[in-house]
C-alpha atoms as a PDB file:
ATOM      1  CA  UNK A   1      53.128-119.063  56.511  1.00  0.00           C
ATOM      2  CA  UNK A   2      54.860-115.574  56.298  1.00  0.00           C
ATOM      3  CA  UNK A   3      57.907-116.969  58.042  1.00  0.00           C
ATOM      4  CA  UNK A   4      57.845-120.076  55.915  1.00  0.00           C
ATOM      5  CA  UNK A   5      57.805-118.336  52.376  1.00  0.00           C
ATOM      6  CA  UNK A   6      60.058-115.187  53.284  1.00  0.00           C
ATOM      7  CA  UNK A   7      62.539-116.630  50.861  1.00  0.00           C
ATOM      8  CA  UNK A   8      60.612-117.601  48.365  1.00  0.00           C
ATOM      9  CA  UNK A   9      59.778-113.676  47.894  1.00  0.00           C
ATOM     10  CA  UNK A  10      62.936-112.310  48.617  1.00  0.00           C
ATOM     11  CA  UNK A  11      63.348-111.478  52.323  1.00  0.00           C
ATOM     12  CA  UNK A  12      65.368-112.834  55.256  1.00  0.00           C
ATOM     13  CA  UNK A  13      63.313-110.839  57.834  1.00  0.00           C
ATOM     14  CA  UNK A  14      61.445-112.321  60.779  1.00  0.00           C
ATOM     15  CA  UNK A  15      58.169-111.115  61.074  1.00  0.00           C
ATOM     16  CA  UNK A  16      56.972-113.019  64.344  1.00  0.00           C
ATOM     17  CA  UNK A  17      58.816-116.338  66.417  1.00  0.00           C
ATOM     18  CA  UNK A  18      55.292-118.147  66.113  1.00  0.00           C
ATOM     19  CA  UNK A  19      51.799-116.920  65.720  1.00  0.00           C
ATOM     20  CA  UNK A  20      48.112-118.059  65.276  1.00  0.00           C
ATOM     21  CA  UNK A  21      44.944-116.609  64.360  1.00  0.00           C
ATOM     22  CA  UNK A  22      41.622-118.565  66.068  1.00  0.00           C
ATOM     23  CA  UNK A  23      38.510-117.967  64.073  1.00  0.00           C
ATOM     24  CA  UNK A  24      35.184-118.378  65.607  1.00  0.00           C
ATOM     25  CA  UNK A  25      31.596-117.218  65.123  1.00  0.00           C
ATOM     26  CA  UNK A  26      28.953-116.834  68.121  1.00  0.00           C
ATOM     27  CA  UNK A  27      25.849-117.694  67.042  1.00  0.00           C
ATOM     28  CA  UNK A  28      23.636-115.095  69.340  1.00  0.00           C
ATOM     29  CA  UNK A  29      25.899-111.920  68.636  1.00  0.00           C
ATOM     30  CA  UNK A  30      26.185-113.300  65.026  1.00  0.00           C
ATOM     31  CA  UNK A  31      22.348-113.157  65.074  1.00  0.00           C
ATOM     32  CA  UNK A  32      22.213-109.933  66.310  1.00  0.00           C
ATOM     33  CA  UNK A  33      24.343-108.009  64.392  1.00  0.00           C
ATOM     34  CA  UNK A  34      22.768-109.709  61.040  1.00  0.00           C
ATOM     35  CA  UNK A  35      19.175-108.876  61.479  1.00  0.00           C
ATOM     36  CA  UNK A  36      20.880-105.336  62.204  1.00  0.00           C
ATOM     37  CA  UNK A  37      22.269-105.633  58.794  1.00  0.00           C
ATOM     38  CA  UNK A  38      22.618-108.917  56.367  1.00  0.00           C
ATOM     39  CA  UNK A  39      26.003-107.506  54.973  1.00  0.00           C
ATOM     40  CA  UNK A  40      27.813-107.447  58.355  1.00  0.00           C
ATOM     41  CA  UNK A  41      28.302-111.342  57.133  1.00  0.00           C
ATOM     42  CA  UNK A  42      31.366-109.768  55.527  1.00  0.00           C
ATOM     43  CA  UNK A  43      33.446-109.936  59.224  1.00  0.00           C
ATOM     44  CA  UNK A  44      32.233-113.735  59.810  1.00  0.00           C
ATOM     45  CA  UNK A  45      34.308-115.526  60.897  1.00  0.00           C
ATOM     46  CA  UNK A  46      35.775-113.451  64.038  1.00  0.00           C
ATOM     47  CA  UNK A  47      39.339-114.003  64.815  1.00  0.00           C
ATOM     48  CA  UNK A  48      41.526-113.535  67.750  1.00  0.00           C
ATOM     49  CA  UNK A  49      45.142-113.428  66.974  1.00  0.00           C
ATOM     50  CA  UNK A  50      48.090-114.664  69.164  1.00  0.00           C
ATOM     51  CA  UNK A  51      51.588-113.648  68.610  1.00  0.00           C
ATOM     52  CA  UNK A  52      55.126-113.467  69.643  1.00  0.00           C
ATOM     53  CA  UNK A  53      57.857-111.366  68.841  1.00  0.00           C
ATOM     54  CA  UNK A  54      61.168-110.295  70.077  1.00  0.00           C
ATOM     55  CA  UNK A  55      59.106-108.023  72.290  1.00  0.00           C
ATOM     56  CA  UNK A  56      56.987-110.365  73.976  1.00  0.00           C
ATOM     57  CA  UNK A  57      53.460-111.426  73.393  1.00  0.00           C
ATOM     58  CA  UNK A  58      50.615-109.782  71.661  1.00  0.00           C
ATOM     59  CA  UNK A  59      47.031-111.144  71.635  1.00  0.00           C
ATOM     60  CA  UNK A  60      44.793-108.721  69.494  1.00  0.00           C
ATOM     61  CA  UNK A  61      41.317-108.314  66.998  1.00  0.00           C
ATOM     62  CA  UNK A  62      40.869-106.601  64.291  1.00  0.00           C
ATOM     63  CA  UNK A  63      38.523-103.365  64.904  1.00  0.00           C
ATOM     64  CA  UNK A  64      34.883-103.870  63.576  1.00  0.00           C
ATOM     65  CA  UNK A  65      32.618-100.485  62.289  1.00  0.00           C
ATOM     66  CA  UNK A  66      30.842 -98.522  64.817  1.00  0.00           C
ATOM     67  CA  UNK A  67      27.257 -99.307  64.885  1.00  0.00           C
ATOM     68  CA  UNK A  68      25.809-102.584  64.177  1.00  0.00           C
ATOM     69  CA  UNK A  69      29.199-104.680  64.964  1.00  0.00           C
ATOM     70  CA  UNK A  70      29.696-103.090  68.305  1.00  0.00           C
ATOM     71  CA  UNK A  71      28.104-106.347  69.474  1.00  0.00           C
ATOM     72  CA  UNK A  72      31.061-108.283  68.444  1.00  0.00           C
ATOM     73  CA  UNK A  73      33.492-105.359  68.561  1.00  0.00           C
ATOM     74  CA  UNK A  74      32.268-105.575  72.671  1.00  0.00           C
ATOM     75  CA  UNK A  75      32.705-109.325  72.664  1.00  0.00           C
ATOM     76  CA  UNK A  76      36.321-108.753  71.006  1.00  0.00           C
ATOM     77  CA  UNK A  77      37.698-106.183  73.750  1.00  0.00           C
ATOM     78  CA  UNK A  78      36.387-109.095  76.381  1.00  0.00           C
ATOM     79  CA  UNK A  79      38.077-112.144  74.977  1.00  0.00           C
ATOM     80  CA  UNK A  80      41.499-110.271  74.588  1.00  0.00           C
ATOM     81  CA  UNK A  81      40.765-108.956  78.164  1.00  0.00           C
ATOM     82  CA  UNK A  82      40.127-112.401  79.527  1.00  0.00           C
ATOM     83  CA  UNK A  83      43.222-113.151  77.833  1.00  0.00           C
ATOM     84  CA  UNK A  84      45.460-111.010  78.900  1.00  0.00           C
ATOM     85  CA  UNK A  85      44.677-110.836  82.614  1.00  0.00           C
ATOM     86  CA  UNK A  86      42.678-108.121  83.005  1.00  0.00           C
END
């Protein structure tokens, strides 16, 4: 979208080549962190995004609050790890 509209707001620069964002929700961890606290349904959906630059490939997750999300933020750190290779 970003690379789509750049002239429509004024800009010639390239963000990213190509990029994607999957969203996702685990229904155990989702669980968990809600009976923690209701509100944490603020971060559902999770996403993992993909996406490549000049520099290469970057596959990343936003960072969730200490506390009751480290369930997810834990699950995060191990998809991107999977992904990645290590």
């Amino acid at each position: 979208m970003l690379n789509r509209t750049g002239s429509d707001v004024g800009s010639d620069a390239t963000i990213f080549k190509n990029a994607d964002i999957f969203l996702f929700c685990s229904a155990v961890i989702s669980r968990q962190v809600m009976e923690k606290d209701p509100m944490n349904i603020t971060h559902c959906p999770y996403g993992i995004f993909v996406m490549e630059t000049d520099e290469g490939v970057m596959i990343g997750h936003k960072d969730y609050p200490e506390g009751s999300m480290q369930a997810v933020e834990n699950l995060m750190q191990q998809i991107v790890a999977e992904a990645v290779g290590n």
